[in-house]
Protein backbone atom coordinates (compact mmCIF):
# COMPACT_ATOMS: atom_id res chain seq x y z
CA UNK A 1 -49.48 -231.27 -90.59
CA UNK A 2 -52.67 -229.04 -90.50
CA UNK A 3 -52.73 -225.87 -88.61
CA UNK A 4 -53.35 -226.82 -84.74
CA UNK A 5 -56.47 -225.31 -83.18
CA UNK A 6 -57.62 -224.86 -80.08
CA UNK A 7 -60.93 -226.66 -80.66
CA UNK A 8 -58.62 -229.72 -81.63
CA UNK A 9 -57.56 -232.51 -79.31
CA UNK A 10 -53.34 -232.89 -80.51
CA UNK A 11 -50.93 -235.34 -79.08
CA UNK A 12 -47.69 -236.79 -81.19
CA UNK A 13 -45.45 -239.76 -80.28
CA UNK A 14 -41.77 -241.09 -81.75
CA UNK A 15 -41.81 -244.35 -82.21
CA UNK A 16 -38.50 -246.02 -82.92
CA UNK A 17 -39.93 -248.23 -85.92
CA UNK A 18 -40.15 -246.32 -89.98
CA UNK A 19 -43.42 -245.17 -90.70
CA UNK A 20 -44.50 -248.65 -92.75
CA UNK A 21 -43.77 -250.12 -89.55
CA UNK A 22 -46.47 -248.22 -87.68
CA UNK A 23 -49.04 -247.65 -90.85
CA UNK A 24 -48.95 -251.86 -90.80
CA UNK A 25 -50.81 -251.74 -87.01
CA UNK A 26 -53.24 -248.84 -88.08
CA UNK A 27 -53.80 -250.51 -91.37
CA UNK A 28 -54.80 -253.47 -89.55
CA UNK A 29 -58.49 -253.06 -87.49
CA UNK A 30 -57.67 -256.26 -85.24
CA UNK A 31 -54.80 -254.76 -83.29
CA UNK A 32 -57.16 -251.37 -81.86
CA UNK A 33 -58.29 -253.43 -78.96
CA UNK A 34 -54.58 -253.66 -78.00
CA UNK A 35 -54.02 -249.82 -78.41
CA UNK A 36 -56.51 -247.91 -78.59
CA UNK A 37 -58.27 -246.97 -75.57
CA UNK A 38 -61.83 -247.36 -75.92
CA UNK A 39 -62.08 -249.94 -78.52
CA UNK A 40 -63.24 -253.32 -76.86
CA UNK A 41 -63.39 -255.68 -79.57
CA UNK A 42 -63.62 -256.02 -83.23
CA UNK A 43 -66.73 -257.13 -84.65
CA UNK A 44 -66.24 -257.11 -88.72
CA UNK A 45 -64.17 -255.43 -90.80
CA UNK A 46 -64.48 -254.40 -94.81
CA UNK A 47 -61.99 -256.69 -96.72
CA UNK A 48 -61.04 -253.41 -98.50
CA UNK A 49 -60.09 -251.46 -94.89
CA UNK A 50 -58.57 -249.19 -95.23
CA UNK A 51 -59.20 -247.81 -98.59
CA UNK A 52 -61.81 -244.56 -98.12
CA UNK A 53 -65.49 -245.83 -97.13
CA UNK A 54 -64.06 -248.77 -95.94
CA UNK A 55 -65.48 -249.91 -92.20
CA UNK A 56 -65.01 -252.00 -89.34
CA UNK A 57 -67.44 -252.86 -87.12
CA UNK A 58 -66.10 -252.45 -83.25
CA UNK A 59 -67.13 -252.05 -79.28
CA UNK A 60 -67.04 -249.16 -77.56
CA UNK A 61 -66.85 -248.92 -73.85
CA UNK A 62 -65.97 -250.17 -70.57
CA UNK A 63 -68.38 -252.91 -69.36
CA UNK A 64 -71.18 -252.77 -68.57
CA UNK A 65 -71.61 -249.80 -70.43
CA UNK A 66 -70.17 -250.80 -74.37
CA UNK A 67 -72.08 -250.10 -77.49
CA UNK A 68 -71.33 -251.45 -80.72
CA UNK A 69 -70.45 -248.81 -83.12
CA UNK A 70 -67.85 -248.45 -86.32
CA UNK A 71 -64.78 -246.72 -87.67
CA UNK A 72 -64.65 -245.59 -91.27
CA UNK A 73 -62.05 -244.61 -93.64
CA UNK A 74 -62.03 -241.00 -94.56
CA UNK A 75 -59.04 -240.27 -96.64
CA UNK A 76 -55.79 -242.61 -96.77
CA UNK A 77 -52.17 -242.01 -97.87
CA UNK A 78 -50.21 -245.46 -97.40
CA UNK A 79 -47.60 -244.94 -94.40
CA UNK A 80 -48.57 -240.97 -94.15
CA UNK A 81 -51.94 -240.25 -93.35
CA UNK A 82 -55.01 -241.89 -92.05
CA UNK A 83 -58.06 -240.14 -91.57
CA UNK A 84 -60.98 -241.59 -89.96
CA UNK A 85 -64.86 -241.08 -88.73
CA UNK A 86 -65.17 -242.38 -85.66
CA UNK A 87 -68.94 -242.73 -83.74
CA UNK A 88 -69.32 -243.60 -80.17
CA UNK A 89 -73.24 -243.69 -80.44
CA UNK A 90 -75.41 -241.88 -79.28
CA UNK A 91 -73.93 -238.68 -79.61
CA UNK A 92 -69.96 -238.36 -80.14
CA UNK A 93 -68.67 -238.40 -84.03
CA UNK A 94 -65.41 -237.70 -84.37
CA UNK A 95 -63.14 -237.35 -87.39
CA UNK A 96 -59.34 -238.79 -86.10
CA UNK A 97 -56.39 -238.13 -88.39
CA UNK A 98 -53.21 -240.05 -87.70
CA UNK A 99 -49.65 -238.18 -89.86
CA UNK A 100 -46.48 -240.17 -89.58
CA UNK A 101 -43.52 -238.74 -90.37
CA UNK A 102 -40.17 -240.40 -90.57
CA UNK A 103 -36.94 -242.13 -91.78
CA UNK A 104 -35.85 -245.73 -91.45
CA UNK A 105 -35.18 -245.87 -87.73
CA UNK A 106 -38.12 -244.03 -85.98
CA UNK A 107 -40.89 -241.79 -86.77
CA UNK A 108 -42.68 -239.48 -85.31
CA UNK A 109 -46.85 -240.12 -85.42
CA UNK A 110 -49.54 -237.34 -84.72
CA UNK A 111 -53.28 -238.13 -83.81
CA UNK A 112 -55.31 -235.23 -84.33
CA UNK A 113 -59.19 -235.72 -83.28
CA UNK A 114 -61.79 -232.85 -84.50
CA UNK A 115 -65.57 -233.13 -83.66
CA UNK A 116 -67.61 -234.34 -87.14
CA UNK A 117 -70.41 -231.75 -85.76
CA UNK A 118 -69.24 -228.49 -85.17
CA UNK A 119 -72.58 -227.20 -83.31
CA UNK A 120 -72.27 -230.68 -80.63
CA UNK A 121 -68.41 -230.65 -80.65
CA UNK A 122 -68.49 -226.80 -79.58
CA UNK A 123 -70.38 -227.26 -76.45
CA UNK A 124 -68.32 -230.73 -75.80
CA UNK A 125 -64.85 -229.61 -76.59
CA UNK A 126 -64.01 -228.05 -73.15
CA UNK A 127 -64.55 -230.84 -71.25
CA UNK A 128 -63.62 -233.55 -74.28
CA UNK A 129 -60.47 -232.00 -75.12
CA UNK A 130 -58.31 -232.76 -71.75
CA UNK A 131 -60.34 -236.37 -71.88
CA UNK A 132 -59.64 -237.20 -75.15
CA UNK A 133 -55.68 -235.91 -75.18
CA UNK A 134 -55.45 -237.86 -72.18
CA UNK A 135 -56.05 -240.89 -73.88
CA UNK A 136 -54.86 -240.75 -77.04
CA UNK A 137 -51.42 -240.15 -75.48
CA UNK A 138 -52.07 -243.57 -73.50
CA UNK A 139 -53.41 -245.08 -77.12
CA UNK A 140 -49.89 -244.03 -78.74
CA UNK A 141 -47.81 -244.87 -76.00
CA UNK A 142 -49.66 -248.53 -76.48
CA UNK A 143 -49.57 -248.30 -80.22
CA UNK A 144 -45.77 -248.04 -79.94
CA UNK A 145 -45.94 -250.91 -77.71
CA UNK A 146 -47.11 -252.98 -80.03
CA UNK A 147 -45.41 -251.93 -83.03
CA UNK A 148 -42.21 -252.78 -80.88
CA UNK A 149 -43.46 -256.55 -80.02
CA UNK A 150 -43.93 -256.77 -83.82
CA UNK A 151 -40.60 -256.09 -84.55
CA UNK A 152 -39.20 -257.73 -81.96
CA UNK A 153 -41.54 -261.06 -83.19
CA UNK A 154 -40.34 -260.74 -86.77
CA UNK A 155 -36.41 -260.62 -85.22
CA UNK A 156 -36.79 -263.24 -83.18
């Protein structure tokens, strides 16, 4: 895990799933709606997602106010790491890295978010940080959700 900051927003999660389990939903753009807070709807997504460059295409928001904007594949290490650039136009770019970390029972998965823009991020982060922790600990509690409904699907 990289060195925590305090211009960093950090939260972690266990999820009782291995870490293929939960690299499967993160892998997959269509299931951020259902997790990730924030994320509205899924336009488009690159065939090759998530190999590095790749993009999809997504809403941002709560109606009335959503903007279309997209998520792109920064660096990926298949059930370990996924880091991604993340724009909510006009002004907020963000670069989110998600670690997992586990056995074949449970693992544990980090979301770190940094600002893309140190100058913009600086003046943000005090007011950002408790926002964005805040929900990403919602997002993971939800991304555990549905990892668990998978499972449970491919049991029963």
């Amino acid at each position: 895990h990289p060195e925590r900051t305090p211009d960093m927003a950090f939260t972690a999660r266990e999820i009782e799933a291995p870490p293929s389990e939960v690299f499967a939903v993160l892998a997959d753009p269509t299931t951020y709606p259902d997790w990730m807070i924030g994320a509205s709807e899924i336009r488009d997504h690159d065939q090759n997602w998530p190999s590095p460059g790749a993009k999809f295409h997504h809403m941002v928001g709560v109606k009335p106010f959503v903007l279309a904007d997209s998520t792109e594949v920064i660096d990926v290490e298949p059930d370990r790491r996924l880091k991604l650039r993340v724009r909510s136009r006009p002004l907020v770019v963000d670069e989110a890295t998600f670690e997992l970390v586990g056995d074949d029972e449970r693992c544990v998965v980090t979301l770190t978010e940094v600002p893309a823009f140190r100058p913009f991020g600086d003046l943000v982060r005090p007011f950002a940080d408790p926002v964005l922790h805040a929900r990403n600990h919602r997002s993971l509690a939800r991304l555990a959700d549905v990892v668990h409904r998978r499972r449970t699907a491919a049991v029963g």
